[in-house]
PDB file of N, CA and C in Angstrom:
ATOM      1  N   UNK A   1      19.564-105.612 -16.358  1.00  0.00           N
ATOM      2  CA  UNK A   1      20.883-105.071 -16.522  1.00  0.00           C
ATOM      3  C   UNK A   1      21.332-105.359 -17.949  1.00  0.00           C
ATOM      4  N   UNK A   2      22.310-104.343 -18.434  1.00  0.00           N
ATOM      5  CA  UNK A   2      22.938-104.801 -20.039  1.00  0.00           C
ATOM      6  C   UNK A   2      23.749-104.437 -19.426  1.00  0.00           C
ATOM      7  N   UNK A   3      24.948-105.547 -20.346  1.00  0.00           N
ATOM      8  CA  UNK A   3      26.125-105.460 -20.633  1.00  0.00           C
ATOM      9  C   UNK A   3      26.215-105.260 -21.645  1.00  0.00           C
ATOM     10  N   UNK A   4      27.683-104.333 -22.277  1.00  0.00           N
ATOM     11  CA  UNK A   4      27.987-104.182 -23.714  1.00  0.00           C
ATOM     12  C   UNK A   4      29.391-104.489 -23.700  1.00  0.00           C
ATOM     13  N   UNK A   5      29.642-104.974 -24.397  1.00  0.00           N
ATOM     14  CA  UNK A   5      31.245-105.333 -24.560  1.00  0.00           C
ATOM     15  C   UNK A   5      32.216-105.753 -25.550  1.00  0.00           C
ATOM     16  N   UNK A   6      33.235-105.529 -26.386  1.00  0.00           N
ATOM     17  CA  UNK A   6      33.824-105.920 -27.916  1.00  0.00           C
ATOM     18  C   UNK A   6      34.345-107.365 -27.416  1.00  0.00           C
ATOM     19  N   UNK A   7      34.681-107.928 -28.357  1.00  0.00           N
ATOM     20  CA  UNK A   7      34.833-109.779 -28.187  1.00  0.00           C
ATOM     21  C   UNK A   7      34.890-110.149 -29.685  1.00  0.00           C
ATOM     22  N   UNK A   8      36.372-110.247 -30.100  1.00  0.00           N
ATOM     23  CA  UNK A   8      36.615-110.961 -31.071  1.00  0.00           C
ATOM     24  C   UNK A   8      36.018-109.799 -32.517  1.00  0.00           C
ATOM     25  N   UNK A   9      35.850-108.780 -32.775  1.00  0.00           N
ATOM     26  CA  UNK A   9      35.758-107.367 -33.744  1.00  0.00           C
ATOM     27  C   UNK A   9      34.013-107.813 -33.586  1.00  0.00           C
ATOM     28  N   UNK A  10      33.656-108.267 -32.360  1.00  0.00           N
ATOM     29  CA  UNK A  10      31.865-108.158 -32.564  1.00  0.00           C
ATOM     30  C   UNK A  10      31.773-107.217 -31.622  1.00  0.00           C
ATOM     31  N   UNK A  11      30.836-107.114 -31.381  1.00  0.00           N
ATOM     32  CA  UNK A  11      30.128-106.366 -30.136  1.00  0.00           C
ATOM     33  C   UNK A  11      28.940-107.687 -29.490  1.00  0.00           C
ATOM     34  N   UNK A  12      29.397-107.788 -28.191  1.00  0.00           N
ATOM     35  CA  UNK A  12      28.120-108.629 -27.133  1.00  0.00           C
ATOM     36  C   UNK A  12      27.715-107.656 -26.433  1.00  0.00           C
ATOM     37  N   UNK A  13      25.861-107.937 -26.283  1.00  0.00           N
ATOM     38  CA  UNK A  13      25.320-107.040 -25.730  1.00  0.00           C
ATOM     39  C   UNK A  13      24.180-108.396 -24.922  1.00  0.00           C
ATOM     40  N   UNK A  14      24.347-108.145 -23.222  1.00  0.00           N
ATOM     41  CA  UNK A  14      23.852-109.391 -22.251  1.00  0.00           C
ATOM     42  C   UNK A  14      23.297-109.123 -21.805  1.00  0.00           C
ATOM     43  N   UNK A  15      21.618-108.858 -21.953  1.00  0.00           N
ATOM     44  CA  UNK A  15      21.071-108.420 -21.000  1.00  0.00           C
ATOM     45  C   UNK A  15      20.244-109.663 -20.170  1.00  0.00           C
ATOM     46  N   UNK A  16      20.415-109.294 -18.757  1.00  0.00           N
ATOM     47  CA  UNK A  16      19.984-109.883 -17.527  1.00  0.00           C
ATOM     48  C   UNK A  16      19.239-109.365 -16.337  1.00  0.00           C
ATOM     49  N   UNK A  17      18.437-110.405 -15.799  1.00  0.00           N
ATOM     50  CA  UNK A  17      17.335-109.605 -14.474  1.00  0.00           C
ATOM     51  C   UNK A  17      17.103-110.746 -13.842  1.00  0.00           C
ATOM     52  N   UNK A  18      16.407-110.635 -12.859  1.00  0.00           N
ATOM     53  CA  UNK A  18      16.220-111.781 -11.987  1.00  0.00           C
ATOM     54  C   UNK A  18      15.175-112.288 -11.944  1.00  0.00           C
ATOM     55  N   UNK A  19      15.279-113.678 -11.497  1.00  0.00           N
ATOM     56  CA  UNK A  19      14.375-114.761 -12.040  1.00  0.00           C
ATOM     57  C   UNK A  19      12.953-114.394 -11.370  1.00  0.00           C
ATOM     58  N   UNK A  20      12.811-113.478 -10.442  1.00  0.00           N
ATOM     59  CA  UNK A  20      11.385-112.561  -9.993  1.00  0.00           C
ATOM     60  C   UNK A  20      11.011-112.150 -10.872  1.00  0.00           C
ATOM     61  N   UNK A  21      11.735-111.404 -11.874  1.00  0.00           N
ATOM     62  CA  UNK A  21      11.327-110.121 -12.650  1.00  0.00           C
ATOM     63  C   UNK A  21      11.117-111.232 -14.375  1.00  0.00           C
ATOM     64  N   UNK A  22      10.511-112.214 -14.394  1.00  0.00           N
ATOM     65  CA  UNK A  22      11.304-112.565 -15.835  1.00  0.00           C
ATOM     66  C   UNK A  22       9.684-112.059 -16.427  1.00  0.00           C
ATOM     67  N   UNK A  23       8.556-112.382 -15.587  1.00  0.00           N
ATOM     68  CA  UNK A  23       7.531-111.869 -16.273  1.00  0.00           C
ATOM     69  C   UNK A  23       7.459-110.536 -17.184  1.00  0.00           C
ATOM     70  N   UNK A  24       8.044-109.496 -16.699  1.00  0.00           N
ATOM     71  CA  UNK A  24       8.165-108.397 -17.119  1.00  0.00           C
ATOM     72  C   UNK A  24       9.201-108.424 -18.094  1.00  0.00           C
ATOM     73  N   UNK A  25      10.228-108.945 -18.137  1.00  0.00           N
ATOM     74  CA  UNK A  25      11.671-108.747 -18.999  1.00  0.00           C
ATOM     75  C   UNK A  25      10.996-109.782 -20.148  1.00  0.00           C
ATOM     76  N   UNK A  26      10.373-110.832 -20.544  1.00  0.00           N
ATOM     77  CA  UNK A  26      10.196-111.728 -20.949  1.00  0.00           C
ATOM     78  C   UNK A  26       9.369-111.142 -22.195  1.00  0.00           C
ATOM     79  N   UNK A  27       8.647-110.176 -21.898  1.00  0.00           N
ATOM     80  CA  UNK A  27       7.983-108.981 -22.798  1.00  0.00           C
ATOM     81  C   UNK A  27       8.839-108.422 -23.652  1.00  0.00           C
ATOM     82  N   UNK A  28       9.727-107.795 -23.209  1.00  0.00           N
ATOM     83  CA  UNK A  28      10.811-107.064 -23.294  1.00  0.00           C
ATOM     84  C   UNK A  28      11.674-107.711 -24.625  1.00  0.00           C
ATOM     85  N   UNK A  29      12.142-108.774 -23.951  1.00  0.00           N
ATOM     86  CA  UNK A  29      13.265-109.742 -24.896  1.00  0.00           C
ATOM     87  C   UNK A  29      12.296-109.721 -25.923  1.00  0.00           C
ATOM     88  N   UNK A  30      10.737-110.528 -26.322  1.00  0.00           N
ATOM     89  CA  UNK A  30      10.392-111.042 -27.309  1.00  0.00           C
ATOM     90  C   UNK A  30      10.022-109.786 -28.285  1.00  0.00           C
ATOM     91  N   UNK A  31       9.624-108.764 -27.369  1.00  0.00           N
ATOM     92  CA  UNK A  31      10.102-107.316 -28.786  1.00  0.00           C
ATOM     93  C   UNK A  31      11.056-107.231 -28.894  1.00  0.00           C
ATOM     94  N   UNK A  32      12.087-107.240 -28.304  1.00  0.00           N
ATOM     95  CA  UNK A  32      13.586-106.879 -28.616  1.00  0.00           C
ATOM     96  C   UNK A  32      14.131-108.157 -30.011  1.00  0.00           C
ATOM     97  N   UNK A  33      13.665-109.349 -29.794  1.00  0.00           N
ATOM     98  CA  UNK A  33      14.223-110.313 -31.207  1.00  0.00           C
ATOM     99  C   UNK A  33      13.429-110.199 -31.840  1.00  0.00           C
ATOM    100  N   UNK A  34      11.775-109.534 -31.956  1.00  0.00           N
ATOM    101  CA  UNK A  34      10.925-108.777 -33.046  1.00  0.00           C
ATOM    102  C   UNK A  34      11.544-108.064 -34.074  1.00  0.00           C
ATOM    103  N   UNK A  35      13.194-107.202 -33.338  1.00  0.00           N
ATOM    104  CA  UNK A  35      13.591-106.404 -34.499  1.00  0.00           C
ATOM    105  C   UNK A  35      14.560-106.527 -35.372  1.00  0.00           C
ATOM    106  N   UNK A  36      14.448-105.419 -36.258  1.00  0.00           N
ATOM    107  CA  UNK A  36      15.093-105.796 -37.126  1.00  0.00           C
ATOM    108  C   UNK A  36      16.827-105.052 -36.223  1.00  0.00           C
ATOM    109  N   UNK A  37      17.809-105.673 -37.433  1.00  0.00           N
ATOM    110  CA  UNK A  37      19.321-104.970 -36.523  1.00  0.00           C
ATOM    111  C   UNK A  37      19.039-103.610 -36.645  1.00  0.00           C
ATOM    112  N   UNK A  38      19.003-102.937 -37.553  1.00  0.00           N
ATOM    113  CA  UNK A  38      18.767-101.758 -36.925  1.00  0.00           C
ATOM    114  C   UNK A  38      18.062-100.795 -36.644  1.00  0.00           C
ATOM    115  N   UNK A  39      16.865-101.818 -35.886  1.00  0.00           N
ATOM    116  CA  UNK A  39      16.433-101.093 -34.656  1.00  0.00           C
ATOM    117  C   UNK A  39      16.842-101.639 -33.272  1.00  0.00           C
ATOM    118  N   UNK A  40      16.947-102.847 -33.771  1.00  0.00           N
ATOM    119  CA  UNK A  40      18.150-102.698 -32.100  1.00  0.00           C
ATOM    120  C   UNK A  40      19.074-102.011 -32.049  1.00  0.00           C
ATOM    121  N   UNK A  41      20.080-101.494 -32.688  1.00  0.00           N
ATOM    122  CA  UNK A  41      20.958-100.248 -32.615  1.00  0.00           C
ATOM    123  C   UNK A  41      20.392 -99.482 -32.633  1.00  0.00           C
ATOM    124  N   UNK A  42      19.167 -99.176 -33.125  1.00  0.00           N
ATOM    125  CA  UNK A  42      18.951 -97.530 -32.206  1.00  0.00           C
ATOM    126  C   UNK A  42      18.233 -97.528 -31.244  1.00  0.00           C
ATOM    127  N   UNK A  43      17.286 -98.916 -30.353  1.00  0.00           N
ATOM    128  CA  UNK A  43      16.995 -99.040 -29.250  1.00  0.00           C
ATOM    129  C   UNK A  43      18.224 -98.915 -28.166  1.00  0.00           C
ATOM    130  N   UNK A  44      19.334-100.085 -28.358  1.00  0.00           N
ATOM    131  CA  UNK A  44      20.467 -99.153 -27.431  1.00  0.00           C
ATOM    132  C   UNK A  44      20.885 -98.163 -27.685  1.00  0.00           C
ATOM    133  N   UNK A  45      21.104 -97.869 -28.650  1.00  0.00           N
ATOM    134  CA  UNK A  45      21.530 -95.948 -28.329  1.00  0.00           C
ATOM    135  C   UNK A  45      20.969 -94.998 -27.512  1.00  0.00           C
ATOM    136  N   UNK A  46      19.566 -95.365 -27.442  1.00  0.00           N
ATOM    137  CA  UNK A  46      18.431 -94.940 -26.674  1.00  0.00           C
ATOM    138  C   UNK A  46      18.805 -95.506 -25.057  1.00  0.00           C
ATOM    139  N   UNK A  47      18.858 -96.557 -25.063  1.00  0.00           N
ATOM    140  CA  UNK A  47      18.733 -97.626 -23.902  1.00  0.00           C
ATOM    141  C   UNK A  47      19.937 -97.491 -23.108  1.00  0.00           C
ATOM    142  N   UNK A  48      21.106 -97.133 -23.221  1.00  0.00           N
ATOM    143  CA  UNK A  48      22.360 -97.087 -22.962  1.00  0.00           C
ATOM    144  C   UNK A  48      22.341 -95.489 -22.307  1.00  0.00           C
ATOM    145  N   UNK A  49      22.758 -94.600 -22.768  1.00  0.00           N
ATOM    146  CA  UNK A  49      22.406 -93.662 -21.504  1.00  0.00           C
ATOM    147  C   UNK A  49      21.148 -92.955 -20.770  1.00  0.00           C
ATOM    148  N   UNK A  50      20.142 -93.266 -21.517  1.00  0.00           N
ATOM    149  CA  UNK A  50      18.653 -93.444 -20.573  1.00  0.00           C
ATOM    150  C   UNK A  50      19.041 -94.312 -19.099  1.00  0.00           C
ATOM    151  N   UNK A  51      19.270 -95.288 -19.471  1.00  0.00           N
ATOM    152  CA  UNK A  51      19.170 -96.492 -18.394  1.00  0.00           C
ATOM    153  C   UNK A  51      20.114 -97.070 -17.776  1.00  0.00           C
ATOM    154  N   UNK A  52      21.183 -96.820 -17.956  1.00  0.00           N
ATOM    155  CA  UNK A  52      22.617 -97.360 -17.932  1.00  0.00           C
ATOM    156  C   UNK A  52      23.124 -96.570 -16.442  1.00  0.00           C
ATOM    157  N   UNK A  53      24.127 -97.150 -16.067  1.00  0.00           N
ATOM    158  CA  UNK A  53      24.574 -96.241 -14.054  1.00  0.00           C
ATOM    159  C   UNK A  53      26.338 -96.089 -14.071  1.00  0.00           C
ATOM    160  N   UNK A  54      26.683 -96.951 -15.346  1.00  0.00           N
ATOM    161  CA  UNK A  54      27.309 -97.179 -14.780  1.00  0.00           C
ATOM    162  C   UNK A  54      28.391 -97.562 -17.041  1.00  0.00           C
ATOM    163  N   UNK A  55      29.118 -96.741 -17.200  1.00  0.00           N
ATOM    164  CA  UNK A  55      29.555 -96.719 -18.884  1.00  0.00           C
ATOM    165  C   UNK A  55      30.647 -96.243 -18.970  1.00  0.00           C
ATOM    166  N   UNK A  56      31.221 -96.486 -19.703  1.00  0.00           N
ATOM    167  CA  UNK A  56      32.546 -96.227 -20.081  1.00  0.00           C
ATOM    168  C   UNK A  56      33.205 -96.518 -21.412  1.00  0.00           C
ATOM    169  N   UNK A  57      34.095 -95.355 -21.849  1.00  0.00           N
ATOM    170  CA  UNK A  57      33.820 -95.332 -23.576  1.00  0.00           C
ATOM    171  C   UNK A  57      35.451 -95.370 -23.676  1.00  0.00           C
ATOM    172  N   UNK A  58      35.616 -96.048 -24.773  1.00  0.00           N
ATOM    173  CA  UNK A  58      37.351 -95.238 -25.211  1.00  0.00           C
ATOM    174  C   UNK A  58      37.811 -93.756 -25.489  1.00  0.00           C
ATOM    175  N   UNK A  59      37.970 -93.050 -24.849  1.00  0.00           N
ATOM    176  CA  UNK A  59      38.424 -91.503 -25.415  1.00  0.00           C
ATOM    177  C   UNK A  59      38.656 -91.154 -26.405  1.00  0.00           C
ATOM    178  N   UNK A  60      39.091 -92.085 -27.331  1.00  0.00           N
ATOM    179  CA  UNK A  60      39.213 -92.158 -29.148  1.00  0.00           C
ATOM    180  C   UNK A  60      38.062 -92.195 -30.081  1.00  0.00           C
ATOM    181  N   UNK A  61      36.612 -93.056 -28.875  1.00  0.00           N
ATOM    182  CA  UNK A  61      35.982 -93.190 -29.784  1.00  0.00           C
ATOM    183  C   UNK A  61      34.713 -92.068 -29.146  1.00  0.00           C
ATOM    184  N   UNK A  62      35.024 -91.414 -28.751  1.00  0.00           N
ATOM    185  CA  UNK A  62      34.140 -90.325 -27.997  1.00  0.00           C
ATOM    186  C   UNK A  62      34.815 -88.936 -29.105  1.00  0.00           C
ATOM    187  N   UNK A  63      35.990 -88.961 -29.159  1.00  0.00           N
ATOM    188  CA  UNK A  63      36.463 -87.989 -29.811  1.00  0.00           C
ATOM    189  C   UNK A  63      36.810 -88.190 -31.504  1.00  0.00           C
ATOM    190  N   UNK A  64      35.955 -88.935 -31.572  1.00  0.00           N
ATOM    191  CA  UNK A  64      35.297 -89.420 -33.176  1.00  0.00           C
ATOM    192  C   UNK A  64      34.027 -88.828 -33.466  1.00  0.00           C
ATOM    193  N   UNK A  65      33.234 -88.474 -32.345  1.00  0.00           N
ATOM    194  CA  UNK A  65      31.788 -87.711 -32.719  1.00  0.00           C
ATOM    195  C   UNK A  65      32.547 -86.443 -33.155  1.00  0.00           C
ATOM    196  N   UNK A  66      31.170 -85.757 -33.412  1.00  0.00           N
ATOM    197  CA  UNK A  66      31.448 -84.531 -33.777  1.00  0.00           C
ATOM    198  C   UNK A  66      30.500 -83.642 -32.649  1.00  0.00           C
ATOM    199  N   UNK A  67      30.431 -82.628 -32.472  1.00  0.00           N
ATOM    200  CA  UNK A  67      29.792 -81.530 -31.137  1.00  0.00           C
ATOM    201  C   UNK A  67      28.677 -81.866 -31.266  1.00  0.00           C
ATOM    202  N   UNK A  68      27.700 -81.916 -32.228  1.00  0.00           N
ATOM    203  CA  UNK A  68      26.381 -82.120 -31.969  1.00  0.00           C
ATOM    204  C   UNK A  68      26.214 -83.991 -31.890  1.00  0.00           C
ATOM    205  N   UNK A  69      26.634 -84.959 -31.942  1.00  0.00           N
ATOM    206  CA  UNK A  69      26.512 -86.080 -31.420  1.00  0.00           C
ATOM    207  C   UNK A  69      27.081 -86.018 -29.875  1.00  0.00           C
ATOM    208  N   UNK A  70      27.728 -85.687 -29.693  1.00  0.00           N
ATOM    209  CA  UNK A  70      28.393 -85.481 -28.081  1.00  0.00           C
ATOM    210  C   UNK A  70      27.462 -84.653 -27.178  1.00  0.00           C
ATOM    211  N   UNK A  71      27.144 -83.394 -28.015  1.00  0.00           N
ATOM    212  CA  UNK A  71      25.751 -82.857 -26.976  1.00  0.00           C
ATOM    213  C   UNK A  71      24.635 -83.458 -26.698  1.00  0.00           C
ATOM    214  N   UNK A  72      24.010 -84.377 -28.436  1.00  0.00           N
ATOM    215  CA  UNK A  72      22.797 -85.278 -27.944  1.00  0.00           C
ATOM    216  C   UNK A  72      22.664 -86.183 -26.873  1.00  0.00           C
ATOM    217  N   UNK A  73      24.552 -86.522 -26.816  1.00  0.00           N
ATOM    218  CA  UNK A  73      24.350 -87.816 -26.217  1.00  0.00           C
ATOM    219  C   UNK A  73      24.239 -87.348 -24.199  1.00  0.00           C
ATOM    220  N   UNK A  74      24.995 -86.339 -24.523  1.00  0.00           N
ATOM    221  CA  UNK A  74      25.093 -86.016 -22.904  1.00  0.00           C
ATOM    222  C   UNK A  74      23.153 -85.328 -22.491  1.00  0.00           C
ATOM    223  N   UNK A  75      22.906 -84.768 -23.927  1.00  0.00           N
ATOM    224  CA  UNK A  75      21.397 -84.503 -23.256  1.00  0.00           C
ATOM    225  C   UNK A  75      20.811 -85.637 -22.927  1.00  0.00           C
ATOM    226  N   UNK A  76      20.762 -86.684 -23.595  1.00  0.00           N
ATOM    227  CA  UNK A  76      20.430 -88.324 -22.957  1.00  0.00           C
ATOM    228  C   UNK A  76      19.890 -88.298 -21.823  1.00  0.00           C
ATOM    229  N   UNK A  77      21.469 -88.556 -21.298  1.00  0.00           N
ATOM    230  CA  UNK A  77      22.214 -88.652 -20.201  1.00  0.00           C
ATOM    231  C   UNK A  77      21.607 -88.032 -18.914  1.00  0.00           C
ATOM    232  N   UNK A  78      21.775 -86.093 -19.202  1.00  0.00           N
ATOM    233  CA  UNK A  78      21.414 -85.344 -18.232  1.00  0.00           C
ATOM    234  C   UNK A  78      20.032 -85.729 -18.209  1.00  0.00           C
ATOM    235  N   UNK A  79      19.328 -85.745 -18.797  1.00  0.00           N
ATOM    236  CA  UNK A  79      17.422 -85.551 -18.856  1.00  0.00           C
ATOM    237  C   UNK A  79      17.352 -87.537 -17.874  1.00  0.00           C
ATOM    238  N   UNK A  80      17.557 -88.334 -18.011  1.00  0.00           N
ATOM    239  CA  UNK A  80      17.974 -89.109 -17.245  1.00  0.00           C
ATOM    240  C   UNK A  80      18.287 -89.278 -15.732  1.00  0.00           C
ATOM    241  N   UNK A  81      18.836 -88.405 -15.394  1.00  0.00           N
ATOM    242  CA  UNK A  81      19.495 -88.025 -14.141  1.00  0.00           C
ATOM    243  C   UNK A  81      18.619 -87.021 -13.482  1.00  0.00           C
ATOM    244  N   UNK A  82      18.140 -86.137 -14.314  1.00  0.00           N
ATOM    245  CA  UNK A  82      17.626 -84.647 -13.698  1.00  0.00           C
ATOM    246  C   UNK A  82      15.712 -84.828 -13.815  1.00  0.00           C
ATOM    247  N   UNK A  83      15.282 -85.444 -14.485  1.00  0.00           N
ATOM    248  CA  UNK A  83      14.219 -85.474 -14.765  1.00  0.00           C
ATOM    249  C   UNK A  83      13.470 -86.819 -15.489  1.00  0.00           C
ATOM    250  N   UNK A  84      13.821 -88.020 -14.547  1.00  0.00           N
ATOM    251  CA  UNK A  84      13.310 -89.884 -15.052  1.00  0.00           C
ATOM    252  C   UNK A  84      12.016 -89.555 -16.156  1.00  0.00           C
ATOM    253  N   UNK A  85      11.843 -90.213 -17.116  1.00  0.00           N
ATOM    254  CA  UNK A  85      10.866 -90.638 -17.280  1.00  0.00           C
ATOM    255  C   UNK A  85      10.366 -91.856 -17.189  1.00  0.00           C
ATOM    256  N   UNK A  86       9.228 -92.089 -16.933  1.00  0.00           N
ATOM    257  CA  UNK A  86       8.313 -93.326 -16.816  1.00  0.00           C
ATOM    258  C   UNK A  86       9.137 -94.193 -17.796  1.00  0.00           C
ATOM    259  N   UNK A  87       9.442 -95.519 -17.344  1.00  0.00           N
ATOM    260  CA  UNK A  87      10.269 -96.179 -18.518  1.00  0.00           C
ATOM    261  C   UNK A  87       9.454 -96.661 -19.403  1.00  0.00           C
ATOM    262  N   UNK A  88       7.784 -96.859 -19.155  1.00  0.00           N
ATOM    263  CA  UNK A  88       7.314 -97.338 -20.270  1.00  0.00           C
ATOM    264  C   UNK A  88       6.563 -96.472 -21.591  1.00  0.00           C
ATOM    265  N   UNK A  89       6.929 -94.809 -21.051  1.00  0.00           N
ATOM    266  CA  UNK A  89       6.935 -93.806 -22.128  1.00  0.00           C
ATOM    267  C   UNK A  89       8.301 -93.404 -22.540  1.00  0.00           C
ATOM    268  N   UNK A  90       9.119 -93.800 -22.548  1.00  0.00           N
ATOM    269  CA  UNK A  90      10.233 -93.349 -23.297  1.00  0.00           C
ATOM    270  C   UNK A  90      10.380 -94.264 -24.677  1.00  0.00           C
ATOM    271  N   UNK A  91      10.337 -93.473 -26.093  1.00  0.00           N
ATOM    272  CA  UNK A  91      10.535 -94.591 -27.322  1.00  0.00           C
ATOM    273  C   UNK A  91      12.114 -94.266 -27.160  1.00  0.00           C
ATOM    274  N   UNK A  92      12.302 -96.242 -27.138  1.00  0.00           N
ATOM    275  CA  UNK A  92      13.767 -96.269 -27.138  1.00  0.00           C
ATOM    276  C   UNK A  92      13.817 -96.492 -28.676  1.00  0.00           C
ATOM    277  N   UNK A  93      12.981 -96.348 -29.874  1.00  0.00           N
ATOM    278  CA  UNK A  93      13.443 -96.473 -30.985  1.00  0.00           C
ATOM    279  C   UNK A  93      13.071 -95.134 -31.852  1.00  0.00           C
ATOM    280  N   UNK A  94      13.468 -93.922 -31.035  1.00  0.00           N
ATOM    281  CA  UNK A  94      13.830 -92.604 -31.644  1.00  0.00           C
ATOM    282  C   UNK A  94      15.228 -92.550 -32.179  1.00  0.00           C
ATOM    283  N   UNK A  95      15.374 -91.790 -32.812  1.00  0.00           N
ATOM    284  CA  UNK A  95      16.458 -91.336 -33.781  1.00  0.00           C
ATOM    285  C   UNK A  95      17.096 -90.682 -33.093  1.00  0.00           C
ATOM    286  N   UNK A  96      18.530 -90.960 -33.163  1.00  0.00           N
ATOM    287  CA  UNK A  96      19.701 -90.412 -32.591  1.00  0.00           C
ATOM    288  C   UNK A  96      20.870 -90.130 -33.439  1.00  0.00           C
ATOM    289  N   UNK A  97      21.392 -88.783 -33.410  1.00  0.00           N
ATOM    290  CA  UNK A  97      22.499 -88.164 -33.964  1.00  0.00           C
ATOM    291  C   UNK A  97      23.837 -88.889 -33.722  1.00  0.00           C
ATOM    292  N   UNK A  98      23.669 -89.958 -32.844  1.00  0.00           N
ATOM    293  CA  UNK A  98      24.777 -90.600 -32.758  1.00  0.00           C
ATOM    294  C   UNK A  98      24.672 -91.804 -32.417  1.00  0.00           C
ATOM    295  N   UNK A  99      25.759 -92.560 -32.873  1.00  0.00           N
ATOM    296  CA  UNK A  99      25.411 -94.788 -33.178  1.00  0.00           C
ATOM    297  C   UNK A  99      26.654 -94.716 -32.089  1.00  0.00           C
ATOM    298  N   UNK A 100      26.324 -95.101 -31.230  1.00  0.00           N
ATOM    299  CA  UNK A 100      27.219 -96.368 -30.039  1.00  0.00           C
ATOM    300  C   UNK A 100      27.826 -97.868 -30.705  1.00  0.00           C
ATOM    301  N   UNK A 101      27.665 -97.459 -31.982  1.00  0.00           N
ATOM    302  CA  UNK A 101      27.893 -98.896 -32.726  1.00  0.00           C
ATOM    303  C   UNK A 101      28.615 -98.527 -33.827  1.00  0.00           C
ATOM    304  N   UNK A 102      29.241 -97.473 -34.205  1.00  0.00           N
ATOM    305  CA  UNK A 102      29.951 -97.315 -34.975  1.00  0.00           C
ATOM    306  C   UNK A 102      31.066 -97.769 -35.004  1.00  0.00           C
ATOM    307  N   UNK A 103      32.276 -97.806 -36.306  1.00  0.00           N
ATOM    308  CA  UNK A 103      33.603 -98.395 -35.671  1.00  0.00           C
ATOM    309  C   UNK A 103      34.621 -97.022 -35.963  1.00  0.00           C
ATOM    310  N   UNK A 104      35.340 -97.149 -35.494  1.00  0.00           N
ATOM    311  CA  UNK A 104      36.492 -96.016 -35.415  1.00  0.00           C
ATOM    312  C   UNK A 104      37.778 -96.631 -36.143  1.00  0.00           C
ATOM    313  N   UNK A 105      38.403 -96.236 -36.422  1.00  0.00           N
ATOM    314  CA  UNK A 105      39.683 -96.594 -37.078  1.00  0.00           C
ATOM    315  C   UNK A 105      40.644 -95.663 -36.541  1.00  0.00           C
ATOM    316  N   UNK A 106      41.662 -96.276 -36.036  1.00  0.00           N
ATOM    317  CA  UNK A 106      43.165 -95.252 -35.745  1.00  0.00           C
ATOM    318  C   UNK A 106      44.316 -95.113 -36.468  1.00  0.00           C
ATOM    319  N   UNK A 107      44.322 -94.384 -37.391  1.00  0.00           N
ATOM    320  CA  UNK A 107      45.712 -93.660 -37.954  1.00  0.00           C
ATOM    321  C   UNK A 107      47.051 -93.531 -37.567  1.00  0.00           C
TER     322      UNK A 107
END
């Protein structure tokens, strides 16, 4: 499971599984602190609506993309839902038209 969440102008990101599963996740984590920051931002960008059930965004900062980041992201999303792939063929460190990690500013 990940959590993502703002805390103090950072971003925490918690990911957790159960103490059955650590063999497999344990893989996982030690590529995941292999990278550099940003490819962990574009592994979650990837990782977040591929894998995610359950998200929720500020409406401000959704309506900060522009049409073609908002379509990539919902193609994500749909191809996800409509058609899984094998999780251990999906590169979660493809390039994405849009950063889940950006900051927004309000006027």
């Amino acid at each position: 499971m990940v959590n993502v969440f703002p805390q103090n102008n950072r971003t925490i990101v918690l990911f957790s599984w159960l103490k059955e599963d650590s063999n497999t996740y344990s893989e996982f984590l030690e590529q995941l602190l292999s990278l550099n920051s940003e490819e962990k931002i574009q592994l979650l960008n990837n990782l977040i609506p591929a894998y995610s059930e359950n998200v929720a965004y500020n409406p401000d900062y959704i309506d900060s993309w522009n049409e073609h980041e908002k379509k990539s992201y919902l193609q994500v999303l749909q191809q996800s839902i409509h058609t899984p792939v094998e999780k251990s063929k999906r590169n979660l460190l493809g390039q994405t038209p849009y950063n889940l990690f950006q900051s927004i500013t309000n006027d």
